[in-house]
C-alpha atoms as a PDB file:
ATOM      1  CA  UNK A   1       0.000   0.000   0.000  1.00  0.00           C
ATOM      2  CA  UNK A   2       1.683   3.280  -0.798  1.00  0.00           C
ATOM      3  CA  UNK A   3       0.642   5.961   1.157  1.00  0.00           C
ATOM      4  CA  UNK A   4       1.554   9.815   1.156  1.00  0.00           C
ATOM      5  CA  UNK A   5       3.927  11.428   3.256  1.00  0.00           C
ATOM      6  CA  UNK A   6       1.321  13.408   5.562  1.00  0.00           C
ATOM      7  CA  UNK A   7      -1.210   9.814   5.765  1.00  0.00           C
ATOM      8  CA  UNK A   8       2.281   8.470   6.538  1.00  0.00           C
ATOM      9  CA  UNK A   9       3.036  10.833   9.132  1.00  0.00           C
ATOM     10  CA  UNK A  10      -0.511  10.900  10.706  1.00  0.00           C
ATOM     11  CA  UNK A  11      -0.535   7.114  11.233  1.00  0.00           C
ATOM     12  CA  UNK A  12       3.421   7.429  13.250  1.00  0.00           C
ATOM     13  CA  UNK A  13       1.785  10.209  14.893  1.00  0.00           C
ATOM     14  CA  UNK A  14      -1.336   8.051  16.396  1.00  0.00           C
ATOM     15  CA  UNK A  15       1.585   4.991  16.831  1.00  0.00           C
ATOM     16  CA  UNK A  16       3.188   7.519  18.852  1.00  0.00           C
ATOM     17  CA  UNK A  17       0.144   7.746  20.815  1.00  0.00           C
ATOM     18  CA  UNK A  18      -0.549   4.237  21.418  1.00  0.00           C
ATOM     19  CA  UNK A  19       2.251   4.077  24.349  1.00  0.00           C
ATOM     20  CA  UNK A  20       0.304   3.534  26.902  1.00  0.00           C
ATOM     21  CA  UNK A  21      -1.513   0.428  24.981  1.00  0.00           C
ATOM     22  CA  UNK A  22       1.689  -1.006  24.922  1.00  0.00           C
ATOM     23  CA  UNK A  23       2.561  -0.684  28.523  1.00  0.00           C
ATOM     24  CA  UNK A  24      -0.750  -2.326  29.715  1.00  0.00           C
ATOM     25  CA  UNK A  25      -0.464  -5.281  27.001  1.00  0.00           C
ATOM     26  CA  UNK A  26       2.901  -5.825  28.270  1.00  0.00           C
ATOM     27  CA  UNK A  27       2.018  -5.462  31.808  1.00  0.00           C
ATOM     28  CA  UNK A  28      -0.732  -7.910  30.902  1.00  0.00           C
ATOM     29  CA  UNK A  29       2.037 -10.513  29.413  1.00  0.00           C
ATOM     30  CA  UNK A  30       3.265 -10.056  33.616  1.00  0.00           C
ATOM     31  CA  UNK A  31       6.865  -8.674  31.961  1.00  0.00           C
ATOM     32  CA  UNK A  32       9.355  -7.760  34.153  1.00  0.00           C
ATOM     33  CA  UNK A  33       9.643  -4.026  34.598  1.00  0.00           C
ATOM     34  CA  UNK A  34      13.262  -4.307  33.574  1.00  0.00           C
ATOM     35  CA  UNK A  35      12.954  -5.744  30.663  1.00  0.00           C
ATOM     36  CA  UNK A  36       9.921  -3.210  29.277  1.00  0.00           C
ATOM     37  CA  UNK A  37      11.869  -0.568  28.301  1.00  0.00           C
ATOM     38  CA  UNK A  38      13.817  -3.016  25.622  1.00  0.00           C
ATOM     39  CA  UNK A  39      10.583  -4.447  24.884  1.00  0.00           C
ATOM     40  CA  UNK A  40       8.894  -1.524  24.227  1.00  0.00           C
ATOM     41  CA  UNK A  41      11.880  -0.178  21.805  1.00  0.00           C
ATOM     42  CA  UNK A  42      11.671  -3.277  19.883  1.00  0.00           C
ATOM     43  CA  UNK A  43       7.632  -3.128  19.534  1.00  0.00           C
ATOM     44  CA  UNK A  44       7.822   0.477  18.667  1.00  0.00           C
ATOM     45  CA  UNK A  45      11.308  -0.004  15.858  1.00  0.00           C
ATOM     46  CA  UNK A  46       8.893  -3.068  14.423  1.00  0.00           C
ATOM     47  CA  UNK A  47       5.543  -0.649  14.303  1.00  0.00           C
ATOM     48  CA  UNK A  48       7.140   2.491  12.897  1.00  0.00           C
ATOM     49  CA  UNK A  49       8.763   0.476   9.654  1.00  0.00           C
ATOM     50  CA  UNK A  50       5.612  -1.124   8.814  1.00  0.00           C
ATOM     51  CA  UNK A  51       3.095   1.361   9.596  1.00  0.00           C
ATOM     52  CA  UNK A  52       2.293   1.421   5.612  1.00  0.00           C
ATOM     53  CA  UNK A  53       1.495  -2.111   5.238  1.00  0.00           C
ATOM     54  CA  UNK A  54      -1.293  -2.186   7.908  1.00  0.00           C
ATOM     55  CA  UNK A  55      -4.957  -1.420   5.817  1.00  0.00           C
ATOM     56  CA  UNK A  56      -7.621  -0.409   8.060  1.00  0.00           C
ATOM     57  CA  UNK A  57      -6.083   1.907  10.098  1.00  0.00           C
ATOM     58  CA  UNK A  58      -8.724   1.654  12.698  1.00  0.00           C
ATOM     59  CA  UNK A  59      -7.492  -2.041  13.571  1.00  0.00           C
ATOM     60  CA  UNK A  60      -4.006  -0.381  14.448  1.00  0.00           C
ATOM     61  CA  UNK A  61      -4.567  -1.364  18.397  1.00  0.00           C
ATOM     62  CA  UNK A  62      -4.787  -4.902  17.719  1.00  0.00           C
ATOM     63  CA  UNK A  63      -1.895  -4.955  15.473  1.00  0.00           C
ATOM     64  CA  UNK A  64      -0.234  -3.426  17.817  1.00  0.00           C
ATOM     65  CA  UNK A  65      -0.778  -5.981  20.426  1.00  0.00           C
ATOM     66  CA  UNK A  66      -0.265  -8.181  17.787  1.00  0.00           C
ATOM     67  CA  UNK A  67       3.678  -7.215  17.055  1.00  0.00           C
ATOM     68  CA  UNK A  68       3.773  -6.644  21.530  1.00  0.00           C
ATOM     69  CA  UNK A  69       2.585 -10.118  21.734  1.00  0.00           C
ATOM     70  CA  UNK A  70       4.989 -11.788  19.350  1.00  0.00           C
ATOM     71  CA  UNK A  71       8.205  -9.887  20.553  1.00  0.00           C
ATOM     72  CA  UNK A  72       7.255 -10.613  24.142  1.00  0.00           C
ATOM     73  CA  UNK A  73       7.417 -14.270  23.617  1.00  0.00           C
ATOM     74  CA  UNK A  74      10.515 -14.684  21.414  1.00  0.00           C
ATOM     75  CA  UNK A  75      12.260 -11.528  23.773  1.00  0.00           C
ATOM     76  CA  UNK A  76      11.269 -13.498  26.534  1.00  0.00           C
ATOM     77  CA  UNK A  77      12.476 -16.787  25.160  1.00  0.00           C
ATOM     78  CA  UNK A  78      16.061 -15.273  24.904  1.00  0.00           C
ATOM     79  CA  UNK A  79      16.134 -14.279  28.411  1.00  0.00           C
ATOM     80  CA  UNK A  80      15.434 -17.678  29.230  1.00  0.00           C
ATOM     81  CA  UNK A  81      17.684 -19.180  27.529  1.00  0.00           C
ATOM     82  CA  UNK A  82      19.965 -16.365  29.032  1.00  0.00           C
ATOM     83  CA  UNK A  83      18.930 -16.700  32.549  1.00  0.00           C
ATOM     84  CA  UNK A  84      18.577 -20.818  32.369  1.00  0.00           C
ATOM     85  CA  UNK A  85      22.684 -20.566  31.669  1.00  0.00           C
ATOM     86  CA  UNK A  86      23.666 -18.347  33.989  1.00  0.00           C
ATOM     87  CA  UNK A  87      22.062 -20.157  37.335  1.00  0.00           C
ATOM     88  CA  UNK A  88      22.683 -23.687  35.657  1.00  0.00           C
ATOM     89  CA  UNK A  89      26.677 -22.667  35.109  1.00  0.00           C
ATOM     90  CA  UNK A  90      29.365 -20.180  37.104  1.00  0.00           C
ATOM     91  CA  UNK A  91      31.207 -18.282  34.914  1.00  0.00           C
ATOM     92  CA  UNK A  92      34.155 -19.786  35.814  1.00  0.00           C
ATOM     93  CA  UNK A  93      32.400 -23.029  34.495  1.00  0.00           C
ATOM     94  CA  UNK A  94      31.871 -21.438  31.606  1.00  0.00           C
ATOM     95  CA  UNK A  95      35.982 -20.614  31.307  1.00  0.00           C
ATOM     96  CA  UNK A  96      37.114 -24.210  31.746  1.00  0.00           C
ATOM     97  CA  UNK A  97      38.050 -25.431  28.258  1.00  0.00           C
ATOM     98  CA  UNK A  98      37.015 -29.048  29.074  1.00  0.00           C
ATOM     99  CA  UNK A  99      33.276 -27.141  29.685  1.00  0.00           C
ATOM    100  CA  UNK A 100      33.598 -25.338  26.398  1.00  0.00           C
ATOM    101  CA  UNK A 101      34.495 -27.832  24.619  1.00  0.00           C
ATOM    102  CA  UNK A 102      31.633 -29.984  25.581  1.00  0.00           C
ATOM    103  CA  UNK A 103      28.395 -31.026  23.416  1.00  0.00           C
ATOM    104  CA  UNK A 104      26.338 -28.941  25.628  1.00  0.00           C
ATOM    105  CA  UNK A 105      27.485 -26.248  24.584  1.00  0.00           C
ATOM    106  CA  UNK A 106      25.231 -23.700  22.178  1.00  0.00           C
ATOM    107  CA  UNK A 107      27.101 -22.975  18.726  1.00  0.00           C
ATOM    108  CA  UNK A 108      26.601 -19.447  19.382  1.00  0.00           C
ATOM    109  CA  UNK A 109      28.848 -19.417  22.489  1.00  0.00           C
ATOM    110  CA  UNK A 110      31.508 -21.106  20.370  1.00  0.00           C
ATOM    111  CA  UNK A 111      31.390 -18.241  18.084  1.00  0.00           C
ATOM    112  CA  UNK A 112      31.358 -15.760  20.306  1.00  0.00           C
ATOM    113  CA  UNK A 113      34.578 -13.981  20.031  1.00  0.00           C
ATOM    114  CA  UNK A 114      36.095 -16.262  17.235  1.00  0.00           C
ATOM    115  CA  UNK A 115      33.744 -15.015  14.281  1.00  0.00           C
ATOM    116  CA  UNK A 116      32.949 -11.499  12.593  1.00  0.00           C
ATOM    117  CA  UNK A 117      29.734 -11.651  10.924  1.00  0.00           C
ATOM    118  CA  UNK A 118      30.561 -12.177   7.956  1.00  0.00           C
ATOM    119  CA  UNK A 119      32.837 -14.966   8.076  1.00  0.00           C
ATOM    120  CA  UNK A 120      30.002 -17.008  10.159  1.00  0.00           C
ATOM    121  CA  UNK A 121      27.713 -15.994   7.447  1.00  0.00           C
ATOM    122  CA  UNK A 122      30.042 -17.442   4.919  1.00  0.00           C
ATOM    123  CA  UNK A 123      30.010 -20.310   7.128  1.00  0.00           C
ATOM    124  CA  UNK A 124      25.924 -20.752   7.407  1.00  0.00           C
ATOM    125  CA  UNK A 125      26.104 -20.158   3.652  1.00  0.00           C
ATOM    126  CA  UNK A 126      28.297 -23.603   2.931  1.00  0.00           C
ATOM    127  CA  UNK A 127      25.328 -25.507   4.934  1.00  0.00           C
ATOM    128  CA  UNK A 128      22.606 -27.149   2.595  1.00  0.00           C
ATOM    129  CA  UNK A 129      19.688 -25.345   1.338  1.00  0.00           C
ATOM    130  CA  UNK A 130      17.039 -25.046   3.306  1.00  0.00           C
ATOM    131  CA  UNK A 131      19.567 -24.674   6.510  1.00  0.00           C
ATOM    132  CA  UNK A 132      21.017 -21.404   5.896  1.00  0.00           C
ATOM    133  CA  UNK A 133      17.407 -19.939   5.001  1.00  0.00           C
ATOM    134  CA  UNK A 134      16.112 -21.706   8.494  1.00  0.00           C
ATOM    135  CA  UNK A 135      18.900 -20.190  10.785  1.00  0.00           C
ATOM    136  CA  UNK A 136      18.575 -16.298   8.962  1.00  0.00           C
ATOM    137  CA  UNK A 137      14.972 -16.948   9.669  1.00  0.00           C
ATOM    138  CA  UNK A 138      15.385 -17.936  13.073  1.00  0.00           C
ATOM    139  CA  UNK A 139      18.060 -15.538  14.639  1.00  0.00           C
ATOM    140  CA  UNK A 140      18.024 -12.799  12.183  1.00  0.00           C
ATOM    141  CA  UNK A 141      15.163 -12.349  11.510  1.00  0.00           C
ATOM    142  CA  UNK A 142      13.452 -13.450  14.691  1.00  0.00           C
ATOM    143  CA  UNK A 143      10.812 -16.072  13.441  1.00  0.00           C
ATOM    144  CA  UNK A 144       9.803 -19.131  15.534  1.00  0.00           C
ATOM    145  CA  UNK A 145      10.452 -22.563  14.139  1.00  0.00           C
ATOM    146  CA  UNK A 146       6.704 -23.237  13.456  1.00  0.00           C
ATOM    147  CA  UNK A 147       6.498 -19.776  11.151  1.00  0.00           C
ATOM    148  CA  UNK A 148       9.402 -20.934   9.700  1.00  0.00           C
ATOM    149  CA  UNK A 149       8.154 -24.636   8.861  1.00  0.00           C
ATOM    150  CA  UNK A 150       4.972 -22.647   7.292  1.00  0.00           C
ATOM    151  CA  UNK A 151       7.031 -20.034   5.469  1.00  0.00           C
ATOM    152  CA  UNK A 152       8.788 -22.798   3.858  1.00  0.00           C
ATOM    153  CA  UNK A 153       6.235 -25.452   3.539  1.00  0.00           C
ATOM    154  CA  UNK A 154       8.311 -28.235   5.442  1.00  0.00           C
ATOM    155  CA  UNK A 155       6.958 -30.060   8.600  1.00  0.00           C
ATOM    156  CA  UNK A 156       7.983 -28.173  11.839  1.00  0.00           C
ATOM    157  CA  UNK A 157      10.140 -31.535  12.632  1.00  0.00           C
ATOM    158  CA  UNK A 158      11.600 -31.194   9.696  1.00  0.00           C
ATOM    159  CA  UNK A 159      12.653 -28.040  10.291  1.00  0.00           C
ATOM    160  CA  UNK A 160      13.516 -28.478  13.637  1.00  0.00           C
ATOM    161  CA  UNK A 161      15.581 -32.184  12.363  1.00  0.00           C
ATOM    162  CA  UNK A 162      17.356 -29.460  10.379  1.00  0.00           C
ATOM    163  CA  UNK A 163      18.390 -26.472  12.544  1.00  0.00           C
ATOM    164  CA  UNK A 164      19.599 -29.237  14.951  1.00  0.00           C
ATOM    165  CA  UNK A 165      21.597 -30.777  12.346  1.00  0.00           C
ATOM    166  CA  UNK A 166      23.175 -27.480  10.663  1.00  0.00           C
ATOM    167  CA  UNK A 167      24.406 -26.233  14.414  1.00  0.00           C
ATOM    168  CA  UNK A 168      26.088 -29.630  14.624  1.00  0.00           C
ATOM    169  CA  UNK A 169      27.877 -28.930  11.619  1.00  0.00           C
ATOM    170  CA  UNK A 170      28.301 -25.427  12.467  1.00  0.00           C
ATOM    171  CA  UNK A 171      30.087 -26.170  15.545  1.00  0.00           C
ATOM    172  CA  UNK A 172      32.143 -28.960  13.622  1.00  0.00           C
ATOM    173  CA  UNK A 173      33.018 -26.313  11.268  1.00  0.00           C
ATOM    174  CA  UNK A 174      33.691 -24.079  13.902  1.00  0.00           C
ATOM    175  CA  UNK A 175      36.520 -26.519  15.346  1.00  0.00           C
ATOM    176  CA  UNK A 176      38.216 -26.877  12.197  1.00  0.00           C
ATOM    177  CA  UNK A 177      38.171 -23.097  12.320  1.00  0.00           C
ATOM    178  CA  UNK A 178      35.957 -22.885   9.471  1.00  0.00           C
ATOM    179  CA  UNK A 179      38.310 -24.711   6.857  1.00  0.00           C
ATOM    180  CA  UNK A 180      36.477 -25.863   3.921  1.00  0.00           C
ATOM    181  CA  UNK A 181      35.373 -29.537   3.583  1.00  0.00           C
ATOM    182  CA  UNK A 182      34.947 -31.941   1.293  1.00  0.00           C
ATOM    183  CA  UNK A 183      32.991 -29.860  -1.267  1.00  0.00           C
ATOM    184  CA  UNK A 184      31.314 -26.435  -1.221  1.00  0.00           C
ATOM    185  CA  UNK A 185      28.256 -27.575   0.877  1.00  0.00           C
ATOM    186  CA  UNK A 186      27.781 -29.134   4.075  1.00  0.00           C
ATOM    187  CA  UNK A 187      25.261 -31.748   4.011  1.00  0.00           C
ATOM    188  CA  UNK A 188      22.359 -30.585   6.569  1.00  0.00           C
END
């Protein structure tokens, strides 16, 4: 939908507005008070790009909660994940190369450190189609696996059979420090 600039900048103007819908829905979700702030950011950075794609402009307070729903759960989800490692592990746990080098360990914490962005997305890249398309999916761009497995047609399994596999290989790749194997692509 293309709008003009002024509908444009009426419809930030009444998203500007709706902060207090926000607060409540996320009060409503029970979200910690430190971590609304953050949320809020997010919801609102999310909202303000796609103002222009939403139709009826009267149904802007559900889509709102819609997008403050959504971001809740996956922004909760990392924290988590987050807050599931730090009581289950010391730090100095997490500094003991026998620990890091264990199979428990996330790929991401691997790469954390090791890898600029773009040589880990020259890594994901080697993977086998659909595995680099499921992991931009998931931790770019923020999607759950069951959006994903509908995005791409597959069977969430499947998709979940395959992010499991392609971290696997990640991390293998990871401890060769990212020297290239066999071929051009990984088999996911």
């Amino acid at each position: 939908m293309t709008l003009s600039s002024k509908e444009l900048e009426e419809r930030r103007d009444l998203l500007c507005d709706q902060l207090g819908l926000v607060r409540d829905a996320l009060s409503f979700f029970r979200v910690p008070k430190k971590y609304e702030d953050d949320l809020i950011q997010e919801i609102f950075i999310v909202a303000y790009r796609n103002i222009d794609k939403i139709n009826d402009i009267s149904k802007l307070n559900s889509w709102l909660y819609k997008i403050s729903y959504r971001k809740m759960l996956s922004f909760m989800h990392k924290q988590r994940i987050i807050n599931e490692r730090e009581i289950l592990y010391s730090p100095e746990e997490w500094e003991r190369e026998e620990f890091r080098e264990s199979e428990a360990i996330l790929v991401w914490d691997i790469i954390d450190g090791y890898f600029d962005d773009s040589d880990l997305s020259e890594l994901v890249e080697k993977l086998k189609y659909p595995a680099p398309q499921i992991i931009k999916l998931r931790f770019v761009d923020g999607f759950m696996l069951k959006e994903i497995s509908q995005m791409l047609g597959l069977k969430y399994n499947t998709v979940k059979t395959i992010e499991y596999r392609a971290f696997k290989q990640l991390k293998q790749m990871i401890e060769n420090e990212g020297k290239e194997v066999k071929d051009d692509h990984i088999e996911a």
